[in-house]
Protein backbone atom coordinates (compact mmCIF):
# COMPACT_ATOMS: atom_id res chain seq x y z
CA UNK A 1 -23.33 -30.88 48.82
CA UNK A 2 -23.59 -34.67 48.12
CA UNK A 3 -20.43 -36.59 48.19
CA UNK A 4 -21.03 -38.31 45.13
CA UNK A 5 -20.65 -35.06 43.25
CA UNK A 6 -17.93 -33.05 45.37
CA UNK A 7 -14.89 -35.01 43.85
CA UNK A 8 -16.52 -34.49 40.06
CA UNK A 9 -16.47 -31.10 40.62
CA UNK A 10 -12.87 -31.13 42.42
CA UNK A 11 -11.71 -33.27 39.44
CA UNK A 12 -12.85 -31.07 36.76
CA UNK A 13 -10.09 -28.58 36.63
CA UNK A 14 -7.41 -31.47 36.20
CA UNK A 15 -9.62 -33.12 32.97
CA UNK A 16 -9.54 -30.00 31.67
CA UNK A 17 -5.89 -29.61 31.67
CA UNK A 18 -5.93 -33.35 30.49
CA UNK A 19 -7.96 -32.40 27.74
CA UNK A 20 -6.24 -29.82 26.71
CA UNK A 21 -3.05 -31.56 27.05
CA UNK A 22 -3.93 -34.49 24.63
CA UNK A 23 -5.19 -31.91 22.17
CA UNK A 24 -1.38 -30.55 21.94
CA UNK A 25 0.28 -33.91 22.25
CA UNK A 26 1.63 -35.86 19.16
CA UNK A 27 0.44 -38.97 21.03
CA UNK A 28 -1.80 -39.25 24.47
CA UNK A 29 0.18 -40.91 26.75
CA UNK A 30 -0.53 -44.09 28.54
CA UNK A 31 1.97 -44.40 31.07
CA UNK A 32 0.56 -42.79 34.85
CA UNK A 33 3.76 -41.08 34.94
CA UNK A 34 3.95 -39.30 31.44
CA UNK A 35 0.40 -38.97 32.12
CA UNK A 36 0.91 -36.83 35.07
CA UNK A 37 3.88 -35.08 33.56
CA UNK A 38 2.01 -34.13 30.40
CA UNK A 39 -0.88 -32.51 32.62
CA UNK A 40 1.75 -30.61 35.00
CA UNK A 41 3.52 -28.97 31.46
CA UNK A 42 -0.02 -27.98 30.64
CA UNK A 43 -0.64 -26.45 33.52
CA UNK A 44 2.48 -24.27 33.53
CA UNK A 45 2.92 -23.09 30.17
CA UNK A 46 -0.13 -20.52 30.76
CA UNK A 47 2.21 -19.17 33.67
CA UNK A 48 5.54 -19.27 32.39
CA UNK A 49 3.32 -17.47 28.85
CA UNK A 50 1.76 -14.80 31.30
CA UNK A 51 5.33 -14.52 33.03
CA UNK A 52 7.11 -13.81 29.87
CA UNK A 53 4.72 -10.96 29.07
CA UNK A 54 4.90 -9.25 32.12
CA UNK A 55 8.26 -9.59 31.86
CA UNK A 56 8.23 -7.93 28.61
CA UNK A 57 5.99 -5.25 29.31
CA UNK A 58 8.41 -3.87 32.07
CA UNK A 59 11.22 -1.19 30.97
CA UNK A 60 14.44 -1.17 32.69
CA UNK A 61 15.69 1.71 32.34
CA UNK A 62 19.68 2.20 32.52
CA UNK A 63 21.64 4.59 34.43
CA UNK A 64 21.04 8.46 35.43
CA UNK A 65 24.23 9.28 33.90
CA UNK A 66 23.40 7.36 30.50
CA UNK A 67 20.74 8.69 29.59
CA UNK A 68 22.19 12.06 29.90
CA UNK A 69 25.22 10.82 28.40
CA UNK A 70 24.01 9.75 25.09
CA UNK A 71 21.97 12.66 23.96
CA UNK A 72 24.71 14.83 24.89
CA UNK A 73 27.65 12.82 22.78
CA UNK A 74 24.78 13.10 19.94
CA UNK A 75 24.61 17.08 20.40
CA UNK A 76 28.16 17.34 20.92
CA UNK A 77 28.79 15.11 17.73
CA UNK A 78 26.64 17.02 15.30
CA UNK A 79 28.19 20.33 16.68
CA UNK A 80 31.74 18.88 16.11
CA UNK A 81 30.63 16.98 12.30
CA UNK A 82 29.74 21.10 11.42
CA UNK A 83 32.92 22.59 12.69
CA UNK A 84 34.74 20.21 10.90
CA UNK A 85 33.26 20.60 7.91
CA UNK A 86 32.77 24.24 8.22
CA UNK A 87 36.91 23.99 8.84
CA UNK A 88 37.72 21.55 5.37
CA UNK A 89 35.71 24.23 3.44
CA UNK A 90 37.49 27.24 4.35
CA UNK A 91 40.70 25.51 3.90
CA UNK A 92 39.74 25.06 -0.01
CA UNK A 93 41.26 27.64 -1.91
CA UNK A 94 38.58 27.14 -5.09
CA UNK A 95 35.16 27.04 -2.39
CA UNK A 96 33.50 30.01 -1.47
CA UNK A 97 30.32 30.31 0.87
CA UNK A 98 29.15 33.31 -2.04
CA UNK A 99 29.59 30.79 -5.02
CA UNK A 100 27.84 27.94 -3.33
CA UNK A 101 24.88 30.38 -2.86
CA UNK A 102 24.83 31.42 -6.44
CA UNK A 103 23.21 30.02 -9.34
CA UNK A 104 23.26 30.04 -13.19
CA UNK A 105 21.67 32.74 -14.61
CA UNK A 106 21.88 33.59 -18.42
CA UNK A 107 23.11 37.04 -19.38
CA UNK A 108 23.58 39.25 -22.01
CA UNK A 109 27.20 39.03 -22.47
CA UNK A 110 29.14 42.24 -23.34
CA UNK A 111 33.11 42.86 -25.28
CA UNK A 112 35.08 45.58 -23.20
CA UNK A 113 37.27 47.29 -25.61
CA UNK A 114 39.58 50.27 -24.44
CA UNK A 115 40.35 52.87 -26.67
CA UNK A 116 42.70 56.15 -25.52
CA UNK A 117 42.62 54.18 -22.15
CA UNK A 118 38.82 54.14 -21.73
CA UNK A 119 37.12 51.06 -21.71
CA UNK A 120 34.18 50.73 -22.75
CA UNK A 121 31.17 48.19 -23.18
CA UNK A 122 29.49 46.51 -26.11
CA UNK A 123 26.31 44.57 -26.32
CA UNK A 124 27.54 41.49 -28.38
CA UNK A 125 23.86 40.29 -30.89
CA UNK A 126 23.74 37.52 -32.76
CA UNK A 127 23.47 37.93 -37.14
CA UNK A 128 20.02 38.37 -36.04
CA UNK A 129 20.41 41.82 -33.78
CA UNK A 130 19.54 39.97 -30.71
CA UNK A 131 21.30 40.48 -28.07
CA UNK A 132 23.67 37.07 -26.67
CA UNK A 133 22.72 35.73 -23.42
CA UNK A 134 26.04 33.92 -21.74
CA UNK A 135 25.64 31.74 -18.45
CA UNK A 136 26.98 33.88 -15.59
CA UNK A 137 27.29 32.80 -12.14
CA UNK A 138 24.89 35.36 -9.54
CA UNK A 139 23.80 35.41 -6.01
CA UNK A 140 20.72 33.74 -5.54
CA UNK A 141 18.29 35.00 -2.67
CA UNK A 142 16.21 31.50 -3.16
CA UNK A 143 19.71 29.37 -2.09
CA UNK A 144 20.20 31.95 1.25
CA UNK A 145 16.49 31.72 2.57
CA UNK A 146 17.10 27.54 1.64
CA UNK A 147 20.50 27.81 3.77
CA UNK A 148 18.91 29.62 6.62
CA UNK A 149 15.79 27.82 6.58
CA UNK A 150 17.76 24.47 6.67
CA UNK A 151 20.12 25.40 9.44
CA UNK A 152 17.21 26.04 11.43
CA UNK A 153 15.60 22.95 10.68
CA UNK A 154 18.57 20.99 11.09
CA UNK A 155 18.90 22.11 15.08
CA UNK A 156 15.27 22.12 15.50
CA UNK A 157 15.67 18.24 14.47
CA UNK A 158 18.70 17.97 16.47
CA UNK A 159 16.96 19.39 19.78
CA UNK A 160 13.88 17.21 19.78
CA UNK A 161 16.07 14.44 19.28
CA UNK A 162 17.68 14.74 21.91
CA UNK A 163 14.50 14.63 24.22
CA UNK A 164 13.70 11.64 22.27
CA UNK A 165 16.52 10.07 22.78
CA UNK A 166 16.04 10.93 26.42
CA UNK A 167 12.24 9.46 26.71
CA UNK A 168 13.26 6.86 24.98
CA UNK A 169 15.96 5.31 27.38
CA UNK A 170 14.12 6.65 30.60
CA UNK A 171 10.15 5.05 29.63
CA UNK A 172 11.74 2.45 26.66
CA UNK A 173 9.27 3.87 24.19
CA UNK A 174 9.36 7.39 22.02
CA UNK A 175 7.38 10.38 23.64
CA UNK A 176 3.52 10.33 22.96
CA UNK A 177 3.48 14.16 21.39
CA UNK A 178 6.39 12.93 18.64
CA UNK A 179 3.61 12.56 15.48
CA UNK A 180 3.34 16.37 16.10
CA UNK A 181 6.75 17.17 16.68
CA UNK A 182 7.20 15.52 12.97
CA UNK A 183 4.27 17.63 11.62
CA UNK A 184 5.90 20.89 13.38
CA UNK A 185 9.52 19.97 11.42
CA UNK A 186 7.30 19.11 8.02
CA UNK A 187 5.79 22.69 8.01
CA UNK A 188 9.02 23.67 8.55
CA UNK A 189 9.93 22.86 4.87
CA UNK A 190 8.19 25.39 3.05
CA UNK A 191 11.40 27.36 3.67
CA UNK A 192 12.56 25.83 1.27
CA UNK A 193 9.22 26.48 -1.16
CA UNK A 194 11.60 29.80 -3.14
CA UNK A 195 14.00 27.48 -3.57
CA UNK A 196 11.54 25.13 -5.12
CA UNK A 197 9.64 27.73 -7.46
CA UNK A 198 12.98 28.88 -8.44
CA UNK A 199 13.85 25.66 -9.72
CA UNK A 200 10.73 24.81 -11.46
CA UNK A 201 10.06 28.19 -13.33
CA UNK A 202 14.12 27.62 -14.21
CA UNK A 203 13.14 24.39 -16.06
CA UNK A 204 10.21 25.50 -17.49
CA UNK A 205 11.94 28.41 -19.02
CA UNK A 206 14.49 26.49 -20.52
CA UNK A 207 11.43 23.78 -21.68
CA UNK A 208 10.16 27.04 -23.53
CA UNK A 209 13.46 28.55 -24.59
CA UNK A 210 14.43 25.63 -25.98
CA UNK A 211 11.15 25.58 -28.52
CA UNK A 212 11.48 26.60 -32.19
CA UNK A 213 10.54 30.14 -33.65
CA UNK A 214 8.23 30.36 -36.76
């Protein structure tokens, strides 16, 4: 290689750097030494850049014991948050598990009279002959399949979580599988579709009950 072009090409790496350097720069510089300090701070921002990111990119994950720890006080926690609660609502004299799990239902409502001690039942009607319907409070198979299906839910939920919570301090980042995990627990809720149709056909009766007679 001719000597004339050797130190163009060994040059070329620190004009580019120059360049580059002056393109970022408020004003070039003109002194040799802020010259040579502007060109070294170009050339080791791309480094300290490429260090940050691998820097970033690496998970550290904590101790053996914590990340056993921590899904375990979240288990143990939820456990405890139901006893407790489970505990407050026994202790109430006015709450019952049976009356929670009922619902309004209309009836037709009936005057027990007792005559030469026997009682006996009438059908109380309206000045019209039909019969009155009274709100009355009765179990509701819609509300248990609801309770049932959310108590299994709710552990379901409580199990994968704790494997997330596990994958997430070991690897830093949630388990790959979790978008199905979520579609598992979201077909989970039509358990709760009786409940649902209950409700609705419950408001659209009263929608039609509620409409005039010719």
């Amino acid at each position: 290689m001719p000597l004339s072009i050797r130190p163009l090409r060994l040059c070329a790496p620190f004009a580019a750097l120059y360049a580059g350097a002056l393109a970022h720069a408020e004003s070039p510089p003109t002194h040799p030494a802020d010259l040579m300090a502007t060109v070294v701070l170009a050339a080791a921002k791309p480094a300290a850049s490429a260090a940050y990111a691998s820097a970033a990119v690496v998970w550290v994950p904590p101790a053996t014991w914590l990340l056993y720890f921590v899904p375990l006080v979240a288990l143990f926690g939820a456990v405890v948050a139901i006893l407790v609660i489970r505990s407050a609502l026994l202790k109430a004299p006015q709450w019952s598990l049976a009356d929670a799990l009922s619902e309004e239902t209309l009836l037709p409502a009936y005057t027990e009279v007792m005559v030469n001690g026997v009682t006996t039942r009438t059908l109380d009607k309206d000045p019209d002959g039909k019969p009155v319907l009274a709100p009355q409070m009765r179990a509701s198979s819609s509300r248990v399949i609801a309770l049932m299906g959310m108590v299994a839910i709710l552990f379901l939920f409580i199990g994968f979580g704790a494997f997330a919570l596990f994958a997430l301090g070991s690897t830093g980042r949630m388990p790959d599988r979790m978008d199905s995990v979520v579609d598992f627990l979201m077909a989970g809720l039509t358990l709760f579709a009786p409940y649902l149709v209950n409700k609705f056909a419950s408001v659209f009766q009263g929608l039609a009950g509620n409409k005039p007679t010719p």
